[in-house]
C-alpha atoms as a PDB file:
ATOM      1  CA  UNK A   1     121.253 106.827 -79.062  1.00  0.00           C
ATOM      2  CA  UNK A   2     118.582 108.119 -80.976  1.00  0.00           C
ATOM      3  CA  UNK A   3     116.057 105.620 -79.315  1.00  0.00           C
ATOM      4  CA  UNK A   4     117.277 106.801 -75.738  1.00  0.00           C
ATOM      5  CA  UNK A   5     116.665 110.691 -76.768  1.00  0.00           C
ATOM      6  CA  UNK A   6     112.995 109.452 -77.744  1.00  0.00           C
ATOM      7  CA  UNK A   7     112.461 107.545 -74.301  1.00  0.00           C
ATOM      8  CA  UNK A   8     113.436 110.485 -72.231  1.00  0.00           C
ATOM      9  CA  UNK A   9     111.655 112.859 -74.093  1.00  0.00           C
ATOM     10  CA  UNK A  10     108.676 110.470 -73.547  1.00  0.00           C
ATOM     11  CA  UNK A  11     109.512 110.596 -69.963  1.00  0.00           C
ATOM     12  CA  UNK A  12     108.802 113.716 -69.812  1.00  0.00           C
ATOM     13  CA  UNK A  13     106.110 114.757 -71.574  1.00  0.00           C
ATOM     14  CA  UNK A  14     104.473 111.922 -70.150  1.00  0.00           C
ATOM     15  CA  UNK A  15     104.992 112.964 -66.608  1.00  0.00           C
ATOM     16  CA  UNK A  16     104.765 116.892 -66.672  1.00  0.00           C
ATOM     17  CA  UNK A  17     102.040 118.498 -64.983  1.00  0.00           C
ATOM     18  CA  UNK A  18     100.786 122.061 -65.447  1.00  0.00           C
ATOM     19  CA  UNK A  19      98.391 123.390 -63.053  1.00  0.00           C
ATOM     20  CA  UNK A  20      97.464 127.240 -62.831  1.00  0.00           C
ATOM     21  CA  UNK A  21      94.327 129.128 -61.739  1.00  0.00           C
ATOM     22  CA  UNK A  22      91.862 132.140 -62.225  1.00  0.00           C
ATOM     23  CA  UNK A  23      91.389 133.490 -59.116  1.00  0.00           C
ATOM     24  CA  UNK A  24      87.933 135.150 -59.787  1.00  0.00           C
ATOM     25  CA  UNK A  25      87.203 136.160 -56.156  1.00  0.00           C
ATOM     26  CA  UNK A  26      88.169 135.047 -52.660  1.00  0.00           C
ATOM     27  CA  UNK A  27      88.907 135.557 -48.908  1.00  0.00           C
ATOM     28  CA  UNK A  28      91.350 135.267 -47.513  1.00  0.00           C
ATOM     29  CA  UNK A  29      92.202 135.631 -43.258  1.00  0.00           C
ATOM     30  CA  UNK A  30      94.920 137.736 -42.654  1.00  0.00           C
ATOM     31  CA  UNK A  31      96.339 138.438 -38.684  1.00  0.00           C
ATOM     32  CA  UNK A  32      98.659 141.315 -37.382  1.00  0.00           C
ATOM     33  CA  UNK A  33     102.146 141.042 -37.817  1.00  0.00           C
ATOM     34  CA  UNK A  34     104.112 141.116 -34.917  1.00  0.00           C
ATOM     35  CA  UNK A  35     104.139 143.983 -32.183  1.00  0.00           C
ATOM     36  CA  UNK A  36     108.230 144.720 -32.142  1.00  0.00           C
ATOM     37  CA  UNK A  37     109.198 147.852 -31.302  1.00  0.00           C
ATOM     38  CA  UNK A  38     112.742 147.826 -30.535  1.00  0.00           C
ATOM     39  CA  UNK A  39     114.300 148.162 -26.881  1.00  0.00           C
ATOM     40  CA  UNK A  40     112.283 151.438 -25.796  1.00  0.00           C
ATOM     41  CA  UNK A  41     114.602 152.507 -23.503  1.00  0.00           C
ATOM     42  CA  UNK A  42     118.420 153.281 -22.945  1.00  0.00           C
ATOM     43  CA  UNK A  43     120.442 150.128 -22.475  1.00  0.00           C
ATOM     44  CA  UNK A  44     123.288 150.041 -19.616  1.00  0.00           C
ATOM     45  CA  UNK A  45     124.121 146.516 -20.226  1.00  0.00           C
ATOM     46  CA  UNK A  46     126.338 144.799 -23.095  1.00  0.00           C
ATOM     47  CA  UNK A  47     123.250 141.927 -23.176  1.00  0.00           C
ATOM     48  CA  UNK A  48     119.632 143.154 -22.561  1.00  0.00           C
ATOM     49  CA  UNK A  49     116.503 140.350 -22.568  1.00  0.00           C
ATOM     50  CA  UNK A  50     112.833 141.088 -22.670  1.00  0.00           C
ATOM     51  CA  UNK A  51     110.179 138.766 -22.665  1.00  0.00           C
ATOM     52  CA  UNK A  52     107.174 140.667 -23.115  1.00  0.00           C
ATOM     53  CA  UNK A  53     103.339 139.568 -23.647  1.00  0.00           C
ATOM     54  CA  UNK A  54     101.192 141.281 -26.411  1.00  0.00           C
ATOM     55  CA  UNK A  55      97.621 142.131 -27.219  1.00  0.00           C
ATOM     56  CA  UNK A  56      95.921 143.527 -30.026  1.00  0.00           C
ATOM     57  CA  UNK A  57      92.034 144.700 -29.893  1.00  0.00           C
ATOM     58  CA  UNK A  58      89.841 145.743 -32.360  1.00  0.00           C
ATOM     59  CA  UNK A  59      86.482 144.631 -34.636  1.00  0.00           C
ATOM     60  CA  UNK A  60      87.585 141.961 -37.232  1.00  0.00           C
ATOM     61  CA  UNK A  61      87.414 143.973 -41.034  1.00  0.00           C
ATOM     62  CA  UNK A  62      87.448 142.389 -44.541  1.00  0.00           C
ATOM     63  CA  UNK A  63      89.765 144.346 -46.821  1.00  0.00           C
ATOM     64  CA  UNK A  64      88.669 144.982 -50.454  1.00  0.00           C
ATOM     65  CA  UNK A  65      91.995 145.096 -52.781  1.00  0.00           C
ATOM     66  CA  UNK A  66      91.650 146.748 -55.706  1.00  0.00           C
ATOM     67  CA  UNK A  67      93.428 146.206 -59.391  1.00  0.00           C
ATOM     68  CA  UNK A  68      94.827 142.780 -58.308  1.00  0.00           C
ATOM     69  CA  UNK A  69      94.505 140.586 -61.716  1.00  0.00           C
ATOM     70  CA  UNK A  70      95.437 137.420 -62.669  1.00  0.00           C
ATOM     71  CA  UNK A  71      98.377 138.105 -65.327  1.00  0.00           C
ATOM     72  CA  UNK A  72      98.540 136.438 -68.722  1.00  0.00           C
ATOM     73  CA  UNK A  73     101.106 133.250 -68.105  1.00  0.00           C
ATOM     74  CA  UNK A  74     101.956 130.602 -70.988  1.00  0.00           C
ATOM     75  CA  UNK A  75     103.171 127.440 -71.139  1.00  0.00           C
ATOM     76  CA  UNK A  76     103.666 124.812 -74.086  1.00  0.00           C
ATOM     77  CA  UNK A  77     102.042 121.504 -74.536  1.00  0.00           C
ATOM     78  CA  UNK A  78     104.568 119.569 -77.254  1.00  0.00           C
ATOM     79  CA  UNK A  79     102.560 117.021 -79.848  1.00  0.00           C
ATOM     80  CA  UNK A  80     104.980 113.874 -80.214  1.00  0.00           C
ATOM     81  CA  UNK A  81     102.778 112.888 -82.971  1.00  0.00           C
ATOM     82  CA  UNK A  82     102.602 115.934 -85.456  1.00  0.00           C
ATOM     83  CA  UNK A  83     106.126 117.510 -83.659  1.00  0.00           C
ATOM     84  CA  UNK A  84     104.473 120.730 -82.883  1.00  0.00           C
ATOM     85  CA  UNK A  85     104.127 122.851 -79.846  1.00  0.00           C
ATOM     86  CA  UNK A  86     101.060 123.882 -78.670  1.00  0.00           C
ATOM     87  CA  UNK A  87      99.897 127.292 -76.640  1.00  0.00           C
ATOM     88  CA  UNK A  88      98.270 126.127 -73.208  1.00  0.00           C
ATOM     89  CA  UNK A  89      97.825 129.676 -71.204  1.00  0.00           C
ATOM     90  CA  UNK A  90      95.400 131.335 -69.012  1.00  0.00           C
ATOM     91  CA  UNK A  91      94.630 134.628 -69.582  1.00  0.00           C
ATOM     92  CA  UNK A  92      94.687 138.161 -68.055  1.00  0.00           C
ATOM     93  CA  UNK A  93      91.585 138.370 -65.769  1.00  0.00           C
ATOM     94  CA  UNK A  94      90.454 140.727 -63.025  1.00  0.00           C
ATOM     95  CA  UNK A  95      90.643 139.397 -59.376  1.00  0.00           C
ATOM     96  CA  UNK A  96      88.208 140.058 -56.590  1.00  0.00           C
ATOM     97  CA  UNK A  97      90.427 139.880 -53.630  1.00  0.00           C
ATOM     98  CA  UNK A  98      89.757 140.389 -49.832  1.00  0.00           C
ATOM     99  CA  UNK A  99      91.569 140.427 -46.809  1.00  0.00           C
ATOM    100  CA  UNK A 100      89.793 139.181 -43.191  1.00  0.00           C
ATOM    101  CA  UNK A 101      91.928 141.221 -41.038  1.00  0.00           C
ATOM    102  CA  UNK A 102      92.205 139.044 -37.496  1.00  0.00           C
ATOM    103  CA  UNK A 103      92.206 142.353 -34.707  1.00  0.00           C
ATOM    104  CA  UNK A 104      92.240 140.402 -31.498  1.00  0.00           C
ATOM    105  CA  UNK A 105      95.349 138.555 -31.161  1.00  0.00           C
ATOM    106  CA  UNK A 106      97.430 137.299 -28.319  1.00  0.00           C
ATOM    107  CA  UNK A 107     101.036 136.372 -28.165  1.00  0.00           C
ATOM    108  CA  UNK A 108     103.956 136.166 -26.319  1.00  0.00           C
ATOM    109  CA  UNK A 109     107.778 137.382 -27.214  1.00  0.00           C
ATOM    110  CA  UNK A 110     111.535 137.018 -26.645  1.00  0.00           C
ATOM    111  CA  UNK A 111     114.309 138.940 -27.356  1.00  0.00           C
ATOM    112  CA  UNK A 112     118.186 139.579 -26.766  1.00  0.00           C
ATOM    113  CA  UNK A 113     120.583 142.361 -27.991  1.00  0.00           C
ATOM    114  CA  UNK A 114     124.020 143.088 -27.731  1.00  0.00           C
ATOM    115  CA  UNK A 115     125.744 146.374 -27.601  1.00  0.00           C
ATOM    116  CA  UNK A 116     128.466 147.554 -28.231  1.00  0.00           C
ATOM    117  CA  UNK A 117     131.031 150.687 -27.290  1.00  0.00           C
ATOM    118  CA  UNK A 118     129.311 153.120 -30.017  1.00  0.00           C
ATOM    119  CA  UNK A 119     125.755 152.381 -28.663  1.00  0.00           C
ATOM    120  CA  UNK A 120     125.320 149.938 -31.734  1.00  0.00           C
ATOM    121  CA  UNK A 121     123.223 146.947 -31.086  1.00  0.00           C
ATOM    122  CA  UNK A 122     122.413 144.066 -32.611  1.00  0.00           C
ATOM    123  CA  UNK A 123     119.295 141.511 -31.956  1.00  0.00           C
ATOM    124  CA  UNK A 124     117.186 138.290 -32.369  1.00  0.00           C
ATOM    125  CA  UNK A 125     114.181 137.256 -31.349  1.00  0.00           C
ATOM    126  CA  UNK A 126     111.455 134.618 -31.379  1.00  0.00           C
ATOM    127  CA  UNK A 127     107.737 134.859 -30.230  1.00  0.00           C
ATOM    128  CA  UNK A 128     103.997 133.182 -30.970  1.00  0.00           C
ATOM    129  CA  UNK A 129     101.132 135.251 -32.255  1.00  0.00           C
ATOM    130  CA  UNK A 130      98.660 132.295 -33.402  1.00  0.00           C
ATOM    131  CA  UNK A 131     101.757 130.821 -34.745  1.00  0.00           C
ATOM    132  CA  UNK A 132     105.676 130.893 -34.370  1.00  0.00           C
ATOM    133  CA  UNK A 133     107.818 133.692 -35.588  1.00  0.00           C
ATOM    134  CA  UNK A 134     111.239 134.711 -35.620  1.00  0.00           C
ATOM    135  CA  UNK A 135     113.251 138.248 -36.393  1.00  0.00           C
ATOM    136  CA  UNK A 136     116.558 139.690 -36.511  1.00  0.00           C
ATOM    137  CA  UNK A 137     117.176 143.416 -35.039  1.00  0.00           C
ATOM    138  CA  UNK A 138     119.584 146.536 -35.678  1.00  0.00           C
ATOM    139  CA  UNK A 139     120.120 149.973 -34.394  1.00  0.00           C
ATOM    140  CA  UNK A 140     121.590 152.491 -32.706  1.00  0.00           C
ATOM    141  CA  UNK A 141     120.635 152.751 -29.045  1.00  0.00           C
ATOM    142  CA  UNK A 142     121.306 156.610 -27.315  1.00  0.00           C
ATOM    143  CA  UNK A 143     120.646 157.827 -23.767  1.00  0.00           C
ATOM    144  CA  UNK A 144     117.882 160.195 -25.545  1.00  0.00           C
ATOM    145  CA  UNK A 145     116.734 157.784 -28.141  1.00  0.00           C
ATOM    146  CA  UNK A 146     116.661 154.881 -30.414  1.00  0.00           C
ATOM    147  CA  UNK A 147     116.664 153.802 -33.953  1.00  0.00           C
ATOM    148  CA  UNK A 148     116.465 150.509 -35.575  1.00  0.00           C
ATOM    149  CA  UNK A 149     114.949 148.051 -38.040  1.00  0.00           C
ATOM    150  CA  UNK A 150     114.180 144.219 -38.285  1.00  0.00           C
ATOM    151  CA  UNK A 151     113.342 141.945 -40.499  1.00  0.00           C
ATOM    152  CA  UNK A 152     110.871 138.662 -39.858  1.00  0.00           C
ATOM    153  CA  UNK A 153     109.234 135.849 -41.102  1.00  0.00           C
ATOM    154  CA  UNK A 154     106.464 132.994 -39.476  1.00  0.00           C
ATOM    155  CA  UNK A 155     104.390 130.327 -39.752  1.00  0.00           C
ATOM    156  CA  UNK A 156     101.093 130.630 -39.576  1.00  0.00           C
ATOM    157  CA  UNK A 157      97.259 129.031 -40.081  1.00  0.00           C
ATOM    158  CA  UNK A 158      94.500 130.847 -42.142  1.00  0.00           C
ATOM    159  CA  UNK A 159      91.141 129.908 -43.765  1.00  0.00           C
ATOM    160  CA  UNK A 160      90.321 131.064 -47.380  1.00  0.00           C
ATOM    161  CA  UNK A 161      87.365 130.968 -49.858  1.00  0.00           C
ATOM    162  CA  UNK A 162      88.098 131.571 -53.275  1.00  0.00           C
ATOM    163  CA  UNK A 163      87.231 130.822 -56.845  1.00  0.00           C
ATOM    164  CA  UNK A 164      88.237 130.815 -59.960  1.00  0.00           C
ATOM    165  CA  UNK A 165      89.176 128.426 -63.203  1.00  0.00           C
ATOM    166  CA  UNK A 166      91.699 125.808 -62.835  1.00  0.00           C
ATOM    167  CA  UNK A 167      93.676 125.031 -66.020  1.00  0.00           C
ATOM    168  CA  UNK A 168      95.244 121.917 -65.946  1.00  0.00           C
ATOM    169  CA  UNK A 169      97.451 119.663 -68.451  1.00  0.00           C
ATOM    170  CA  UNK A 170      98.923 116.215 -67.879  1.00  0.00           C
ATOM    171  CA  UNK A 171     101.213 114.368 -70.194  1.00  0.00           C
ATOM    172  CA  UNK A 172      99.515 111.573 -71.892  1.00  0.00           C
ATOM    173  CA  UNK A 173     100.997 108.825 -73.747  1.00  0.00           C
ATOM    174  CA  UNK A 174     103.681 108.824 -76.050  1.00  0.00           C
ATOM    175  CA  UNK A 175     101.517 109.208 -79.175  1.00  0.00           C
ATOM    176  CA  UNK A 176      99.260 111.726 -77.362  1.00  0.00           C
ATOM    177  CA  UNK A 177      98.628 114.431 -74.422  1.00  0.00           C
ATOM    178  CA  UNK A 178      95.484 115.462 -72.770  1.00  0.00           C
ATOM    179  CA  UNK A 179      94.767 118.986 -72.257  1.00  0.00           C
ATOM    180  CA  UNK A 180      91.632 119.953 -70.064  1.00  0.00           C
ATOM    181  CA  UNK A 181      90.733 123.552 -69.344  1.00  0.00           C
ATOM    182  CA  UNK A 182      87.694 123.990 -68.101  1.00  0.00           C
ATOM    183  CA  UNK A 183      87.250 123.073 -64.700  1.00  0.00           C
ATOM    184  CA  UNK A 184      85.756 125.216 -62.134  1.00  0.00           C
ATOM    185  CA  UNK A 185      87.177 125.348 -58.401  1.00  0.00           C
ATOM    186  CA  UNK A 186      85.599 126.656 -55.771  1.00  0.00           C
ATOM    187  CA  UNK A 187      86.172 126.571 -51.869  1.00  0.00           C
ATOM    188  CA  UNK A 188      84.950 127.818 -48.622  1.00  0.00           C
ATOM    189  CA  UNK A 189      87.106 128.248 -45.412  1.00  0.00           C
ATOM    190  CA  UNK A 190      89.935 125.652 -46.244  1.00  0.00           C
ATOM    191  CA  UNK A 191      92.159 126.018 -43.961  1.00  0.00           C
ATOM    192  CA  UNK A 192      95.607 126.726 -45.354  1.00  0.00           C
ATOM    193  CA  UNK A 193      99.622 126.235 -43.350  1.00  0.00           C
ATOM    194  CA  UNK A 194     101.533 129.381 -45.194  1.00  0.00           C
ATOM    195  CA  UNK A 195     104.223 131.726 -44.157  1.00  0.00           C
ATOM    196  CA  UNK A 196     104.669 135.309 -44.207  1.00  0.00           C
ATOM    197  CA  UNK A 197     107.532 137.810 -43.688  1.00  0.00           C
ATOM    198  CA  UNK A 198     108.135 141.582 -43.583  1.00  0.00           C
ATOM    199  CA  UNK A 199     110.281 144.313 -42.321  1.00  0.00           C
ATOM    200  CA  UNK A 200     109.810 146.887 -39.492  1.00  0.00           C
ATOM    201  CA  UNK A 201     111.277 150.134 -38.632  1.00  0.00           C
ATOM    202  CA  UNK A 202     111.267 152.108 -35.183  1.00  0.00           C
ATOM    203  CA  UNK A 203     112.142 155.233 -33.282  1.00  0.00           C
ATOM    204  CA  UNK A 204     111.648 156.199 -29.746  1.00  0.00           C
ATOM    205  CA  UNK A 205     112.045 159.089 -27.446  1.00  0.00           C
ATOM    206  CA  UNK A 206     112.975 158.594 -23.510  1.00  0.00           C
ATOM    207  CA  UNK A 207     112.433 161.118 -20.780  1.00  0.00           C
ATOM    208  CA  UNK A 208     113.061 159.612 -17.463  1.00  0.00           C
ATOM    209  CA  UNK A 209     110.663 156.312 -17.052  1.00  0.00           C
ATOM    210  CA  UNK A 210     108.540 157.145 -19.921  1.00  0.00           C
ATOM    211  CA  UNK A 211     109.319 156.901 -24.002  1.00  0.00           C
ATOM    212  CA  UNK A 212     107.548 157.628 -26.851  1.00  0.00           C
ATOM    213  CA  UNK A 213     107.380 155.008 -29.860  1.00  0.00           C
ATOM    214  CA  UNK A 214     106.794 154.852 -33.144  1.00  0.00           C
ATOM    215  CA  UNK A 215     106.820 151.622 -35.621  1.00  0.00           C
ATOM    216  CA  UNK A 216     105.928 151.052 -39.316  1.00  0.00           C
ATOM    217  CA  UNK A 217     106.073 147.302 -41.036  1.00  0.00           C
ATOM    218  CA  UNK A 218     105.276 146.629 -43.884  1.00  0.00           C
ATOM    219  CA  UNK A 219     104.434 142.890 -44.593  1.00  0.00           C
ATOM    220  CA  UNK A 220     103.202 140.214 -46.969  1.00  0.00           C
ATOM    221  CA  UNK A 221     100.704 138.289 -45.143  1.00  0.00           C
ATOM    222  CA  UNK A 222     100.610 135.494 -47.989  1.00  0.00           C
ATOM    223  CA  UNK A 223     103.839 134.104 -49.465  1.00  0.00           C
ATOM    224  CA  UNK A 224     102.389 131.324 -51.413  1.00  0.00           C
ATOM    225  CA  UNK A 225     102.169 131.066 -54.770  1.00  0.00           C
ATOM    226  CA  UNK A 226      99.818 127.913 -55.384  1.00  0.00           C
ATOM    227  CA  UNK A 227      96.256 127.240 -53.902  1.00  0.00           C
ATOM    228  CA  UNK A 228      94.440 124.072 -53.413  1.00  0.00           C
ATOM    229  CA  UNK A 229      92.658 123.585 -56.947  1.00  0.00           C
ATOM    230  CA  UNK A 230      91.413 119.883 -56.092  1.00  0.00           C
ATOM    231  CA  UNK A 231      91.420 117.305 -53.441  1.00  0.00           C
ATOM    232  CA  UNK A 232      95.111 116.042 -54.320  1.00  0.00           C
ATOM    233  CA  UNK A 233      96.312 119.022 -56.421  1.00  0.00           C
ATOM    234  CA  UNK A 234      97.461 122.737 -55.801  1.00  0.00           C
ATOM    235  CA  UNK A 235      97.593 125.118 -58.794  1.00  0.00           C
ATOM    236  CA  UNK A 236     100.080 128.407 -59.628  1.00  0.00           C
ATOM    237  CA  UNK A 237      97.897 131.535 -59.503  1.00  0.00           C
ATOM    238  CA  UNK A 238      99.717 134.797 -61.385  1.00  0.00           C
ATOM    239  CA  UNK A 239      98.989 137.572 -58.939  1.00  0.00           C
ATOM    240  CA  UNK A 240     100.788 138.505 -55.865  1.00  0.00           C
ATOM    241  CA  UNK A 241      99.509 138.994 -52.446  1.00  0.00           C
ATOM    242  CA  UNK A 242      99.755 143.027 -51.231  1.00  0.00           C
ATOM    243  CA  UNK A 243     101.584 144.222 -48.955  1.00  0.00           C
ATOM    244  CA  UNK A 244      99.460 145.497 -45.709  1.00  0.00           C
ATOM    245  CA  UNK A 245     101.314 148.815 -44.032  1.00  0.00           C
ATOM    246  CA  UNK A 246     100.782 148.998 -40.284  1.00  0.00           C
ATOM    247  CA  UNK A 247     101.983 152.224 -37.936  1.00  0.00           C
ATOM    248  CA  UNK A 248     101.561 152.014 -34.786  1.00  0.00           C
ATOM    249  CA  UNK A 249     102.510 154.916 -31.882  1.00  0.00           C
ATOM    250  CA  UNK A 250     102.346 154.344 -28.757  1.00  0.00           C
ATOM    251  CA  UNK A 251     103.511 155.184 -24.720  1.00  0.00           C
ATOM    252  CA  UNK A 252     105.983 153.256 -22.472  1.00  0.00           C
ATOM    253  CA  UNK A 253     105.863 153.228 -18.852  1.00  0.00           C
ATOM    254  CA  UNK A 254     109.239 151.502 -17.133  1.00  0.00           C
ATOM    255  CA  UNK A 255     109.101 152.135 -12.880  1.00  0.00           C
ATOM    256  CA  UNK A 256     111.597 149.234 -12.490  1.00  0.00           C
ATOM    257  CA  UNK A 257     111.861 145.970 -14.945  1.00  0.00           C
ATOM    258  CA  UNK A 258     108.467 146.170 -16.165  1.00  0.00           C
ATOM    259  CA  UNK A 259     107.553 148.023 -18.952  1.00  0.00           C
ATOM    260  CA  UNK A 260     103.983 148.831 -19.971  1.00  0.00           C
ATOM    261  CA  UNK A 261     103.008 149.989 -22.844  1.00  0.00           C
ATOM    262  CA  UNK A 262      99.429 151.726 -24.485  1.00  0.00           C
ATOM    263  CA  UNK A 263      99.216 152.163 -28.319  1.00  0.00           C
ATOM    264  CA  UNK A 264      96.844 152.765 -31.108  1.00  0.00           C
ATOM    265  CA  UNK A 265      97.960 151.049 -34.588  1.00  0.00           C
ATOM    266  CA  UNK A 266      96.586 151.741 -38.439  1.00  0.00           C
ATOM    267  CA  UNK A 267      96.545 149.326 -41.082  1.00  0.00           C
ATOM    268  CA  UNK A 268      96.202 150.156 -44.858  1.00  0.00           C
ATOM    269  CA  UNK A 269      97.986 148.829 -47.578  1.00  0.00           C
ATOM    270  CA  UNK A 270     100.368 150.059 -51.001  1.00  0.00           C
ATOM    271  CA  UNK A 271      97.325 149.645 -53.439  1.00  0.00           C
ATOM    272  CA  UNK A 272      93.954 150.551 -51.077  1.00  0.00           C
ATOM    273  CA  UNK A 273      93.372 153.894 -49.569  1.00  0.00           C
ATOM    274  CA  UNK A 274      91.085 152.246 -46.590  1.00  0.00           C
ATOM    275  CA  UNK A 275      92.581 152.655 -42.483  1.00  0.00           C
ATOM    276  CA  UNK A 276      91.582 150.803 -39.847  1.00  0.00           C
ATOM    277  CA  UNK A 277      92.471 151.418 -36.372  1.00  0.00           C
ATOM    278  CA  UNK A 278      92.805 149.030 -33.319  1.00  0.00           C
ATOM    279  CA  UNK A 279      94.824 148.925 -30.565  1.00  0.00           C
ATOM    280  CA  UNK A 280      97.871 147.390 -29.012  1.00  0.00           C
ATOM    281  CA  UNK A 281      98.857 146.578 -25.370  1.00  0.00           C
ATOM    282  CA  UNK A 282     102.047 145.297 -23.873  1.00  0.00           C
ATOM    283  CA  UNK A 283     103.546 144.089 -20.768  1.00  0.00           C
ATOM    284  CA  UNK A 284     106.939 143.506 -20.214  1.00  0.00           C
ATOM    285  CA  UNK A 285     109.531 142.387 -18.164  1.00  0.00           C
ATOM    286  CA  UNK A 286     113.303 143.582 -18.876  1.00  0.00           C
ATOM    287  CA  UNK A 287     117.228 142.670 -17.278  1.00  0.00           C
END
């Protein structure tokens, strides 16, 4: 028994990997999120579509982000032959982080809702701005004017430049473990397949063929939590990718089944006090 506790333990020291990284500085391309802005108009039917086309235009901006640091993380390294632990960590460090806000973006969108008797109505939808997306809508849909939320996530494709130190340990034999620290990675425009994800919320206004609307998402443009640290190997970084807070307001236009729509968006974020302007355009067609 005791000989098959020492073999597994063997296993896995012998097998277990620890990879984390520093994150001195880096860049890292960041596009829009998605233009939804809820129904913008009264809806007669139970089921409403729209398939609607999307533009945004401005001058491509890189993004300082302050008081992002690389947080103190620890890990042990166990000695089979002096049956001790040892402290393997990397350590709290400052990070110089930048966004490469993508302003000019094209992409194309689908929705459906449902309502029902007490003007509540309930939505999905799936579109491609550089990459797929999909969301999930709810509100409350008046003859004067609407309310509602969603939630989405995506796919997309970005190039980064970063670096930093990459710790790394891998289990060694059964006598002994190698620890080596003190490699430096560095990159320039690797292109990187991540997802993102955030939520939205919306209001709008309708007199006659026109409506007013206003939209605020907030969204995490990076939900990774490893970067390439090697040819073959991805390490753990400790700091989380901020948020980016986009309004946008903007004018409807609906003679018939198409709806067009003129608005100007801001982006900042939680932790920067920078704004940047561009702005969106939208065509649509509605039954």
């Amino acid at each position: 028994m005791r000989l098959l506790y020492i073999i597994f333990l063997f296993l896995i020291v012998s097998c277990a990997t620890i990879s984390e990284m520093n994150v001195e500085k880096g860049t890292f391309q960041t596009i829009k999120p998605p233009n939804i802005y809820g129904n913008e108009r009264y809806l007669t039917n139970e089921s409403n579509s729209i398939i609607s086309y999307n533009a945004n235009i401005g001058k491509n901006k890189t993004i300082p982000l302050p008081g992002i640091t690389n947080e103190r993380t620890s890990c042990d390294k166990y000695d089979l032959l002096n049956n001790e632990y040892k402290e393997f960590c990397v350590q709290k460090t400052p990070a110089n982080i930048n966004y490469r806000l993508i302003e000019n973006t094209l992409g194309i969108q689908f929705n459906k809702t449902i309502k029902n008797y007490y003007d509540i109505y309930f939505g999905w939808g799936v579109g491609v701005q550089n990459q797929p997306y999909g969301f999930l809508m709810l509100g409350y849909n008046g003859k004067l004017f609407e309310v509602g939320g969603a939630g989405f996530w995506g796919l997309t494709i970005n190039k980064a430049s970063y670096e930093g130190m990459w710790y790394f340990y891998h289990g060694g034999t059964f006598a002994e473990s190698e620890v080596k620290n003190l490699e430096y990675a560095k990159f320039k425009d690797v292109t990187i397949f991540h997802s993102y994800g955030g939520a939205v919320a919306h209001a709008s206004f309708f007199w006659e063929k026109f409506a007013l609307n206003y939209a605020v998402s907030i969204t995490n443009p990076w939900l990774v939590n490893e970067l390439p640290a090697s040819a073959s190997d991805d390490a753990y970084i400790s700091f989380w990718f901020p948020a980016l807070l986009m309004q946008d307001i903007g004018i409807s236009y609906t003679p018939n089944k198409i709806k067009y729509r003129l608005g100007i968006n801001q982006i900042t974020g939680v932790k920067f006090p920078e704004q940047y302007f561009g702005i969106s355009l939208q065509m649509a067609y509605m039954w």
